[in-house]
Protein backbone atom coordinates (compact mmCIF):
# COMPACT_ATOMS: atom_id res chain seq x y z
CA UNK A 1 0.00 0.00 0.00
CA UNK A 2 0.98 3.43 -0.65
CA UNK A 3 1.78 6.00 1.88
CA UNK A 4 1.30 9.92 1.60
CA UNK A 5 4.74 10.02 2.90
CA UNK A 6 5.44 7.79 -0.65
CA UNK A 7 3.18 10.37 -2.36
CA UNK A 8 4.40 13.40 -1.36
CA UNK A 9 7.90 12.06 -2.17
CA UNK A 10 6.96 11.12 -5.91
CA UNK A 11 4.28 14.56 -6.06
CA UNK A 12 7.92 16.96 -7.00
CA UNK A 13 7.06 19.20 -3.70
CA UNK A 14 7.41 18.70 -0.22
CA UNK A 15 5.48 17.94 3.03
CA UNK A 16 4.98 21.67 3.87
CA UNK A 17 4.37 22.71 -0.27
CA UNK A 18 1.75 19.81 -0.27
CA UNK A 19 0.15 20.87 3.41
CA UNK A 20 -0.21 24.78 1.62
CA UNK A 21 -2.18 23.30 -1.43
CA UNK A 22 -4.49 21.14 0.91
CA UNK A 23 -5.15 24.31 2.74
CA UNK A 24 -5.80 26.45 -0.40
CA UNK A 25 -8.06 23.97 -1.93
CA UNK A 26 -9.75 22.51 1.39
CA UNK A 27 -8.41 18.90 -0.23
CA UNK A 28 -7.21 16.27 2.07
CA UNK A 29 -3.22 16.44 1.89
CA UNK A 30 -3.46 12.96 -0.59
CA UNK A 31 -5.14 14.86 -3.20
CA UNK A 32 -3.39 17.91 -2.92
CA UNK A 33 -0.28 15.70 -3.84
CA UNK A 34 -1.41 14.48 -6.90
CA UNK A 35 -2.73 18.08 -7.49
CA UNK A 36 0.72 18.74 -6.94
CA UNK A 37 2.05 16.62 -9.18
CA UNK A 38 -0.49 17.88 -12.01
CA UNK A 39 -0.06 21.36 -11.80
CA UNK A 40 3.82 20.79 -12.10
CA UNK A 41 3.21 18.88 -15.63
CA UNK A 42 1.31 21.52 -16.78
CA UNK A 43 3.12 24.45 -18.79
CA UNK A 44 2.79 27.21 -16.57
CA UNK A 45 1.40 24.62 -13.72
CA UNK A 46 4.44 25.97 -11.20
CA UNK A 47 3.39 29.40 -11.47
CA UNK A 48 -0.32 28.35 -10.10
CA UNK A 49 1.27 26.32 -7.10
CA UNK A 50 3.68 30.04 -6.31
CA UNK A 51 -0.06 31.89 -6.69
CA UNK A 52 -1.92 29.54 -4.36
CA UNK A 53 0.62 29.74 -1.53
CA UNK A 54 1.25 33.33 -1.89
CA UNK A 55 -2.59 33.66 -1.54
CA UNK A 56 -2.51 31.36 1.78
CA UNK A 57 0.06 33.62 2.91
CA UNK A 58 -1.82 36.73 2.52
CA UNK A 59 -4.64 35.36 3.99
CA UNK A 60 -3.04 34.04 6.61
CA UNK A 61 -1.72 37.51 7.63
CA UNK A 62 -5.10 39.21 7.11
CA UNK A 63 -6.27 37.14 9.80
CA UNK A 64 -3.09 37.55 12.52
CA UNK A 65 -1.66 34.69 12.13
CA UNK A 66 1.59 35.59 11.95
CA UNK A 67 3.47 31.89 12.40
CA UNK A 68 1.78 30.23 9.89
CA UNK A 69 2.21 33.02 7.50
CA UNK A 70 5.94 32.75 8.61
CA UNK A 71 5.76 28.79 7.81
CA UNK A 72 3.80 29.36 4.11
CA UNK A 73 6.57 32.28 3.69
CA UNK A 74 9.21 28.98 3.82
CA UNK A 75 7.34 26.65 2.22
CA UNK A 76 7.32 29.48 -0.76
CA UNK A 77 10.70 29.67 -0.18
CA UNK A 78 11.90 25.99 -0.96
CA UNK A 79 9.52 26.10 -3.99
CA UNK A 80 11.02 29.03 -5.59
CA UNK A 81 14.26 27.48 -4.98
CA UNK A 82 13.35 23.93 -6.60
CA UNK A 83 11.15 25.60 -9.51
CA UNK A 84 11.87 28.96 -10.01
CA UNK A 85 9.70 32.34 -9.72
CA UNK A 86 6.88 32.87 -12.09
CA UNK A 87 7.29 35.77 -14.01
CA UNK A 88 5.35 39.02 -12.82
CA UNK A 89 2.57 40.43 -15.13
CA UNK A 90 -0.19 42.69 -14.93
CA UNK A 91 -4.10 41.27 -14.33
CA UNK A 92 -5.39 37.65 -13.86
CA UNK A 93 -3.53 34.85 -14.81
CA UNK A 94 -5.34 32.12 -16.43
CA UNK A 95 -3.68 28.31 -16.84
């Protein structure tokens, strides 16, 4: 049987990436793996994952919660350093 520990190791992003898509989709932290692992395969796939967490982040700070926008902020971290920023443009991004 797989484990999400095995699933988060074959997704492409870690335990705390994985934990901030669960959050920002209200998935259980299986699916947000292979959500993960979809939105990487897709061509501009990373730059949704960078969105989604910055958006966790920001709420998180609207709300107080100052530590867990502190853990997001290094869970951003490590995924720009594995995958790169997204470029910055103006308006809505669409995938």
């Amino acid at each position: 049987m797989i484990s999400l520990t095995d699933c988060i190791a074959l997704c492409g992003l870690d335990e705390a990436e994985v934990r901030a898509l669960a959050e920002h989709e209200h998935l259980p932290e299986i699916a947000a793996a292979a959500l993960g692992a979809y939105l990487l395969h897709l061509p501009r796939g990373a730059e949704k994952v960078q969105q989604m967490i910055e958006e966790d982040i920001r709420d998180a700070l609207d709300r107080g919660d100052r530590a867990h926008a502190r853990d997001l902020f290094m869970a951003l971290r490590h995924f720009l350093k594995e995958h790169g920023p997204a470029p910055r443009t103006r308006g809505p991004q669409a995938l």
